[in-house]
PDB file of N, CA and C in Angstrom:
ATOM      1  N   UNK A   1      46.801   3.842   4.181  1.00  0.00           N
ATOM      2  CA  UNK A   1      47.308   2.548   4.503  1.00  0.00           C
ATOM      3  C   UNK A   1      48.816   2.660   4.669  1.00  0.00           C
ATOM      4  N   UNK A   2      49.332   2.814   5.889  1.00  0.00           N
ATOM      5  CA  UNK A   2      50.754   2.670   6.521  1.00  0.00           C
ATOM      6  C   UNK A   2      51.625   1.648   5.909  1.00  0.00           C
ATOM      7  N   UNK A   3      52.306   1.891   5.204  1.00  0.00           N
ATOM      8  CA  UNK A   3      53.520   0.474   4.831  1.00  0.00           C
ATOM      9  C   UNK A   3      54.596   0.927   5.893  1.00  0.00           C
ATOM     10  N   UNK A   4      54.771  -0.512   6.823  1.00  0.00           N
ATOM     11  CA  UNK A   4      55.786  -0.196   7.527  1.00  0.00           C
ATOM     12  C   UNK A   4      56.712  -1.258   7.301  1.00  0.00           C
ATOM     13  N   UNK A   5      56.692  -1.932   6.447  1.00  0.00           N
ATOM     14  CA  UNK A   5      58.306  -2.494   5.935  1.00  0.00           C
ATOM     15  C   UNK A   5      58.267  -2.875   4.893  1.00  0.00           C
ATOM     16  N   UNK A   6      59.262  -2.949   4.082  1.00  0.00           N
ATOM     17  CA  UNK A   6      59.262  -3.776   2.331  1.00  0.00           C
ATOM     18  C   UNK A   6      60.571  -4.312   2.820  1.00  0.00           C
ATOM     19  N   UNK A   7      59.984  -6.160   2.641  1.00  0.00           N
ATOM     20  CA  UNK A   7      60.507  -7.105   2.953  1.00  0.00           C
ATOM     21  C   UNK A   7      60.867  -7.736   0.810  1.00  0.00           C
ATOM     22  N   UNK A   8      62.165  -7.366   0.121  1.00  0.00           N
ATOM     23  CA  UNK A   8      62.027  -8.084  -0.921  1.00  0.00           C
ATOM     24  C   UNK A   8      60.866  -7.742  -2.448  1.00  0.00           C
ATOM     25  N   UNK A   9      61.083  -6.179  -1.940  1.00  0.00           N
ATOM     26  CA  UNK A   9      60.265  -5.453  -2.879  1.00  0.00           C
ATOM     27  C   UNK A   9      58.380  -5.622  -2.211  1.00  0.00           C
ATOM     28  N   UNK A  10      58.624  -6.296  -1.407  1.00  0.00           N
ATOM     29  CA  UNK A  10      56.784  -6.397  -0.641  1.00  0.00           C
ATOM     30  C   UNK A  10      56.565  -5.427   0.259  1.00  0.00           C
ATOM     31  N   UNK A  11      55.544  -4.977   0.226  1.00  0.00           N
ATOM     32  CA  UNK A  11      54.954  -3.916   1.293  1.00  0.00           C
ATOM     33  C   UNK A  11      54.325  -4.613   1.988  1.00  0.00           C
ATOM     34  N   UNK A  12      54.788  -4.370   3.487  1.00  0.00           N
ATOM     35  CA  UNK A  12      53.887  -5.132   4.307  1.00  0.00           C
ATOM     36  C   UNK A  12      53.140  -3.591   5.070  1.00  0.00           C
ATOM     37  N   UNK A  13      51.679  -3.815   4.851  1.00  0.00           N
ATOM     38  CA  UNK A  13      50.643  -3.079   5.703  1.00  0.00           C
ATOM     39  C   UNK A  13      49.546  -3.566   6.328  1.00  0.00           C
ATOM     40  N   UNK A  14      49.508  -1.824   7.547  1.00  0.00           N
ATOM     41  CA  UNK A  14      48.153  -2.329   8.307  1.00  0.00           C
ATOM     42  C   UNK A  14      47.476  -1.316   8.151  1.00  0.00           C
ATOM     43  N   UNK A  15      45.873  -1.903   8.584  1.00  0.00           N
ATOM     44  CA  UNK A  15      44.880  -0.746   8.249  1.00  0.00           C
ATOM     45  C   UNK A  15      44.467  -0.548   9.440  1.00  0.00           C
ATOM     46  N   UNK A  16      43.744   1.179   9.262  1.00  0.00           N
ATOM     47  CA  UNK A  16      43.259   1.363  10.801  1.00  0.00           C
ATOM     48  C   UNK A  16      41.542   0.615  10.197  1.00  0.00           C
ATOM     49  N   UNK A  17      40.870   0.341  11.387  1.00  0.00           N
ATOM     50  CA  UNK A  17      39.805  -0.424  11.380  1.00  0.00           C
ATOM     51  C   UNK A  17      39.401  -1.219  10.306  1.00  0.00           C
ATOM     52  N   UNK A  18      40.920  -2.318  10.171  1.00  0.00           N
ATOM     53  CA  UNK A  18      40.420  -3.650   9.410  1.00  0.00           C
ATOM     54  C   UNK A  18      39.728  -4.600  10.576  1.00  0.00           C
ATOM     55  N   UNK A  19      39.220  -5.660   9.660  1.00  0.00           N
ATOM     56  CA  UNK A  19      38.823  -6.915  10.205  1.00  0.00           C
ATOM     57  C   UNK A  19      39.174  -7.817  10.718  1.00  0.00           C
ATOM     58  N   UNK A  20      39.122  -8.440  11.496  1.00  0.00           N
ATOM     59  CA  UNK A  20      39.995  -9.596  12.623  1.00  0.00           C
ATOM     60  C   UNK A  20      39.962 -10.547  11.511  1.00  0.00           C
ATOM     61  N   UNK A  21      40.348 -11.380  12.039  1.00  0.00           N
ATOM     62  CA  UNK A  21      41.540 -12.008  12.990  1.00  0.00           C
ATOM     63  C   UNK A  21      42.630 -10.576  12.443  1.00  0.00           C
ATOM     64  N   UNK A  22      43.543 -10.714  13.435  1.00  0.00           N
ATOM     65  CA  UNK A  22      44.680  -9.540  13.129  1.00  0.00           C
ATOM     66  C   UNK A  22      45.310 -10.301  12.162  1.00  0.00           C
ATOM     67  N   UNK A  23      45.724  -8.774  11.120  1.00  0.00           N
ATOM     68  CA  UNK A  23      46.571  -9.703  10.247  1.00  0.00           C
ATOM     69  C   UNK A  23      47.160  -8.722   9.190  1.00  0.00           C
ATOM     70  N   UNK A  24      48.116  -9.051   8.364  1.00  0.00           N
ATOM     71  CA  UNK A  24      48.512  -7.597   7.686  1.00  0.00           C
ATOM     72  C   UNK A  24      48.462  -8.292   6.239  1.00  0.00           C
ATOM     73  N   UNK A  25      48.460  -7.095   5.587  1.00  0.00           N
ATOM     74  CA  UNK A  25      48.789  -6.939   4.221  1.00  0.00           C
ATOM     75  C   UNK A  25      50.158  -7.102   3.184  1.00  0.00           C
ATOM     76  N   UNK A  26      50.389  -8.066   2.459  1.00  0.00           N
ATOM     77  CA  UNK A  26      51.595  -7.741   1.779  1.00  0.00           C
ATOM     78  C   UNK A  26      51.396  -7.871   0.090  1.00  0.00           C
ATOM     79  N   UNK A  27      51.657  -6.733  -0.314  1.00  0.00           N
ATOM     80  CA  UNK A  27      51.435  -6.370  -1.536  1.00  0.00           C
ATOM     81  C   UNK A  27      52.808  -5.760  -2.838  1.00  0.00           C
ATOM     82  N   UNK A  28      52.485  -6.544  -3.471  1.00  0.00           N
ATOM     83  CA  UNK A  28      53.703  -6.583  -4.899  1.00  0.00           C
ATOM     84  C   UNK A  28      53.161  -6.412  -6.085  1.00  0.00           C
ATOM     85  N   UNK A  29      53.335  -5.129  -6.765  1.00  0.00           N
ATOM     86  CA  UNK A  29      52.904  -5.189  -8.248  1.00  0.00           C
ATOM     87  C   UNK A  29      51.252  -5.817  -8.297  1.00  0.00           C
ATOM     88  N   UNK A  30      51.088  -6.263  -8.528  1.00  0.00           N
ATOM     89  CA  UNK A  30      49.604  -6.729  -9.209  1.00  0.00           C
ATOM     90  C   UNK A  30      48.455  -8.042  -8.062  1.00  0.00           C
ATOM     91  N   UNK A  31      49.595  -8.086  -7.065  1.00  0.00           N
ATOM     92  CA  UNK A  31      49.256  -9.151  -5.830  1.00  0.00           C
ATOM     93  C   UNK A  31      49.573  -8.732  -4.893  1.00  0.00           C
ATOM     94  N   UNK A  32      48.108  -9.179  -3.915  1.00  0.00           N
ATOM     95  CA  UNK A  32      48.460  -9.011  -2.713  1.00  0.00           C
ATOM     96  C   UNK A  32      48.053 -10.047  -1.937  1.00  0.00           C
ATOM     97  N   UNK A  33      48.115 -10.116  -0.556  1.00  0.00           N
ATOM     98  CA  UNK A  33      47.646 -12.059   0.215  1.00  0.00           C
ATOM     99  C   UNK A  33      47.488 -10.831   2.150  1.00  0.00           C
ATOM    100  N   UNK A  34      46.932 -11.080   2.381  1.00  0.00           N
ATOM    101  CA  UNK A  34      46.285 -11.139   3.754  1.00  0.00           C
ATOM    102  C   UNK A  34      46.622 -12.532   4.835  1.00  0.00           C
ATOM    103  N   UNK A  35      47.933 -12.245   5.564  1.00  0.00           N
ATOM    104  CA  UNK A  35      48.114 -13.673   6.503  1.00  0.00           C
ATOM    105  C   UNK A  35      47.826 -12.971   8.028  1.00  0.00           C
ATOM    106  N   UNK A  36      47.499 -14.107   8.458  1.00  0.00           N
ATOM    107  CA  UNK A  36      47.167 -13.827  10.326  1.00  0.00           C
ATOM    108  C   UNK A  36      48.465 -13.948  10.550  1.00  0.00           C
ATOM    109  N   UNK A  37      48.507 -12.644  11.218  1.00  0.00           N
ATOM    110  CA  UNK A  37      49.457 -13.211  12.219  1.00  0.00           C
ATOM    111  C   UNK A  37      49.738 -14.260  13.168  1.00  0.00           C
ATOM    112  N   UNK A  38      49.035 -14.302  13.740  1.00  0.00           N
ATOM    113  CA  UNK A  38      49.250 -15.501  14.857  1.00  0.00           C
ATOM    114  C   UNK A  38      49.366 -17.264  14.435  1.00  0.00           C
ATOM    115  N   UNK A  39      48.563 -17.537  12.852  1.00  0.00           N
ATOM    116  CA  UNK A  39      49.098 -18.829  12.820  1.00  0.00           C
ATOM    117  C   UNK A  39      49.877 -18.494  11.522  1.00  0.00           C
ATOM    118  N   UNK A  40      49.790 -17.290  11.147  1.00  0.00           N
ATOM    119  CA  UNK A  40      50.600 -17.268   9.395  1.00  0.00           C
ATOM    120  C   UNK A  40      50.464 -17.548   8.713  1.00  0.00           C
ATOM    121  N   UNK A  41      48.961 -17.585   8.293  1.00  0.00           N
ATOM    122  CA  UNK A  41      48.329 -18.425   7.439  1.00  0.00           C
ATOM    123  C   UNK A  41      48.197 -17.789   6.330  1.00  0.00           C
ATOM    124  N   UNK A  42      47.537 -17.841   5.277  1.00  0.00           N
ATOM    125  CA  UNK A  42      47.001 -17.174   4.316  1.00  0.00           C
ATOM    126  C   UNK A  42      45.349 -16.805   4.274  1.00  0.00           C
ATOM    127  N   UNK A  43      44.998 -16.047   4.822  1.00  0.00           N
ATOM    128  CA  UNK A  43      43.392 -15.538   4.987  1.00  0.00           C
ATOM    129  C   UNK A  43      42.892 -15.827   3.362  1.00  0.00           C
ATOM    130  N   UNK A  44      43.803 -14.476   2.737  1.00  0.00           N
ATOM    131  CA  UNK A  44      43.282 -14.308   1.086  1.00  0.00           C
ATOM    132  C   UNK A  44      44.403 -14.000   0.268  1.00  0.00           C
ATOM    133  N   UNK A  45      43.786 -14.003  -1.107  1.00  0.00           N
ATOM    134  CA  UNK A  45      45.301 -13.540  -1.784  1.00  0.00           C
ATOM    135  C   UNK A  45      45.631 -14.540  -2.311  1.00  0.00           C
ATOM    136  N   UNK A  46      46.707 -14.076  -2.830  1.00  0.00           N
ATOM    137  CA  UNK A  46      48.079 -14.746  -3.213  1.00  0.00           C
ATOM    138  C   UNK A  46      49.457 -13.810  -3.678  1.00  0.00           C
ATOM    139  N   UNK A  47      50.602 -14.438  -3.316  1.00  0.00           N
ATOM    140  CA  UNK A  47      52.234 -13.840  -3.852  1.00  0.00           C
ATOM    141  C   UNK A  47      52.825 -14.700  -4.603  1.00  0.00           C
ATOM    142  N   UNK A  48      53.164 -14.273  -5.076  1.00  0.00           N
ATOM    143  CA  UNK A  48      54.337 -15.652  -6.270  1.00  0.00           C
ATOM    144  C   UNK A  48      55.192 -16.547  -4.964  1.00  0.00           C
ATOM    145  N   UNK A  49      55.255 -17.545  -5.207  1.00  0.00           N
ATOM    146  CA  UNK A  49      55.466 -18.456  -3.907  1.00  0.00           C
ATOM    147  C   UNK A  49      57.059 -18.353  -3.305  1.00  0.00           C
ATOM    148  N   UNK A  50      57.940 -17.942  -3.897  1.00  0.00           N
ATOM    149  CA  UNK A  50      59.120 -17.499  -3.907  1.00  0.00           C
ATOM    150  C   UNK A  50      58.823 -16.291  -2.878  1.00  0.00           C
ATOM    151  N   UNK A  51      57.911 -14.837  -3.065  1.00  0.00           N
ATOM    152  CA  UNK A  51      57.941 -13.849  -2.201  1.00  0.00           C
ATOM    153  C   UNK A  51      57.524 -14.574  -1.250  1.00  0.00           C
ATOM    154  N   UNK A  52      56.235 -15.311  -0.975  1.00  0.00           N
ATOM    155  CA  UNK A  52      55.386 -15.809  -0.033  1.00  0.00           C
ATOM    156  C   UNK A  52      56.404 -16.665   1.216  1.00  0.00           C
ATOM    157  N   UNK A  53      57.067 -17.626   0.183  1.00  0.00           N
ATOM    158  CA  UNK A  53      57.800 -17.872   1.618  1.00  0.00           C
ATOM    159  C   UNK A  53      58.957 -16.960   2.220  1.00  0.00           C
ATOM    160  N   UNK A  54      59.381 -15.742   1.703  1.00  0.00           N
ATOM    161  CA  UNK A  54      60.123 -15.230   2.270  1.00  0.00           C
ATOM    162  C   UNK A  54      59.242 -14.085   3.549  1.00  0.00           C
ATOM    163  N   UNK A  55      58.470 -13.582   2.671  1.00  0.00           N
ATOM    164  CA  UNK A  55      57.271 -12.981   3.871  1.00  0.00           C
ATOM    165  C   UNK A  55      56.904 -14.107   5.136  1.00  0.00           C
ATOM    166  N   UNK A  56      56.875 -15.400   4.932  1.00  0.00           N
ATOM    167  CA  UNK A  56      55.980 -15.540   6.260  1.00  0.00           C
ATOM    168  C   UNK A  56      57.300 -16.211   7.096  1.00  0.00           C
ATOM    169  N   UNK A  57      58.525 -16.042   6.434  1.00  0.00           N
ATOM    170  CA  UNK A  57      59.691 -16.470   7.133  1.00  0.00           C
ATOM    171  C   UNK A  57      59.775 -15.125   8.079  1.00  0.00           C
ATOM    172  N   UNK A  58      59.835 -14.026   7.149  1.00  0.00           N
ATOM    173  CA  UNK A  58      59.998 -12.533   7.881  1.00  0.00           C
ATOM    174  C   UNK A  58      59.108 -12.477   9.389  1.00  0.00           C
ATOM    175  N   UNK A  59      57.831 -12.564   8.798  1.00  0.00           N
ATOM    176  CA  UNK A  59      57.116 -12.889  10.176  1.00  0.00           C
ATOM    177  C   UNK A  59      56.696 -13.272  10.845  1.00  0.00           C
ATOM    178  N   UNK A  60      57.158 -14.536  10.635  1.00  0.00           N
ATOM    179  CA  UNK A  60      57.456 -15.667  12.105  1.00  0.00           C
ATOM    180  C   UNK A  60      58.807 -15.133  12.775  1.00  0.00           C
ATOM    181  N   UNK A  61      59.711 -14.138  12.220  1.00  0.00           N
ATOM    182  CA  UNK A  61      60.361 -13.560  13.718  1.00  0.00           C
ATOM    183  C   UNK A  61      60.173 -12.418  13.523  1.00  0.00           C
ATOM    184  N   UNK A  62      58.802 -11.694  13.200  1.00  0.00           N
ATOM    185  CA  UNK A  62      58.565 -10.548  13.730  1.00  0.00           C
ATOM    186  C   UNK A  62      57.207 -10.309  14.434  1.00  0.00           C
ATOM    187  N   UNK A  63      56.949 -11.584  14.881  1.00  0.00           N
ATOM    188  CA  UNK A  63      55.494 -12.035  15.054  1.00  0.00           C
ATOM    189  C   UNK A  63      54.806 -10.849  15.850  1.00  0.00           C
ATOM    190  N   UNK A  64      55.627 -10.573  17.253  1.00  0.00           N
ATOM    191  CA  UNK A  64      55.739 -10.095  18.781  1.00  0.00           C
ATOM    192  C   UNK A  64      55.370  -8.533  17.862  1.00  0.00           C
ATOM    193  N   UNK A  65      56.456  -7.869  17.261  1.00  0.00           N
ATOM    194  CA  UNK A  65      55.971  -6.935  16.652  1.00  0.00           C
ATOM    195  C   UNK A  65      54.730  -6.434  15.717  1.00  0.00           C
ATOM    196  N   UNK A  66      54.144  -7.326  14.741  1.00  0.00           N
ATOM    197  CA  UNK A  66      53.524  -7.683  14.326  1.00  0.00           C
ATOM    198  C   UNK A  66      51.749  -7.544  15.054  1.00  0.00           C
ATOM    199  N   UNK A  67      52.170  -8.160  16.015  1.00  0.00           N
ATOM    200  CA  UNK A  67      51.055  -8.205  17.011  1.00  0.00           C
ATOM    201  C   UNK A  67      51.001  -6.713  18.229  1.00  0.00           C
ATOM    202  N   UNK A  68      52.139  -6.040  18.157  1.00  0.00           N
ATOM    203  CA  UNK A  68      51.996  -5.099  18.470  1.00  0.00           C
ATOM    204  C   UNK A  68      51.436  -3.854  17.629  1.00  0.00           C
ATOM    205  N   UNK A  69      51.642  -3.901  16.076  1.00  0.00           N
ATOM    206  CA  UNK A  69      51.330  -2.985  15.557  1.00  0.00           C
ATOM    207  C   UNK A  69      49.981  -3.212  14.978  1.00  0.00           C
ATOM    208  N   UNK A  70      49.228  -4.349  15.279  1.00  0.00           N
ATOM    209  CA  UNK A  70      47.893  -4.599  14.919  1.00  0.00           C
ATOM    210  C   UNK A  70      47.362  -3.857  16.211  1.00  0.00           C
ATOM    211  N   UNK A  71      47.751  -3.976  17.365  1.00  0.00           N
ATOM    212  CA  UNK A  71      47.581  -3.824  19.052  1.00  0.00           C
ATOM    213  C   UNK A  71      47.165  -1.846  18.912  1.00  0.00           C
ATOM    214  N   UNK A  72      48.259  -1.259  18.312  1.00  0.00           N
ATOM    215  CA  UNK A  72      48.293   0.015  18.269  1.00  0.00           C
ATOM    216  C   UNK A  72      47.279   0.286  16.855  1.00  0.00           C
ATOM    217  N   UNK A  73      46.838  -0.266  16.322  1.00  0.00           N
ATOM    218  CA  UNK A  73      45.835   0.215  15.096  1.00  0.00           C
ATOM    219  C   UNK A  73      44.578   0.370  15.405  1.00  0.00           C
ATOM    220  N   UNK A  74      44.618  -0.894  16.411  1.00  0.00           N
ATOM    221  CA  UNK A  74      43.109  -1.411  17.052  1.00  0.00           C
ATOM    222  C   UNK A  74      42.585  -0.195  17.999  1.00  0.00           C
ATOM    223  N   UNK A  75      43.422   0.373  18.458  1.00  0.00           N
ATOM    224  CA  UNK A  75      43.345   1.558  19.736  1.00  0.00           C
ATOM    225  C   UNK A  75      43.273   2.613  18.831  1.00  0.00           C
ATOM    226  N   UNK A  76      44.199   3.078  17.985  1.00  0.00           N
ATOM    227  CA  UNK A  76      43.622   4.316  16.904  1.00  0.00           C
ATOM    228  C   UNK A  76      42.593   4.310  16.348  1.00  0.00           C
ATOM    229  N   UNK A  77      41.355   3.397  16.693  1.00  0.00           N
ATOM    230  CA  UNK A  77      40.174   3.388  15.203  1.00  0.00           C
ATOM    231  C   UNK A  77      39.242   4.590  15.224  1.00  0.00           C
TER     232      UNK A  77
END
């Protein structure tokens, strides 16, 4: 499982042949939460709400990327 950024001590990852909707992983110590990309939601999970809104601030402007590196996972499976 690729961590390609720690946003605030969070690992944000993607997996090769996860499950749609696209969406990544961000994981801290003892929690982790699963948001779509595309509406930024919260699939599953949870983060202490303090990380949480700084993660989905992060990627609402890294959306474009975001959706590219789900794009390139989907093609590696």
């Amino acid at each position: 499982m690729p961590t390609y950024y720690t946003i605030d001590g969070v690992k944000i990852q993607l997996f090769f042949n996860d499950h749609v909707p696209p969406h990544f992983h961000a994981v801290i110590a003892e929690h982790q939460v699963l948001i779509v990309i595309d509406s930024l939601e919260v699939l599953e999970g949870s983060l202490p709400k303090s990380k949480l809104k700084k993660i989905v601030k992060w990627a609402k402007e890294n959306q474009e990327e975001l959706k590219e590196l789900w794009e390139l996972h989907r093609k590696n499976e």
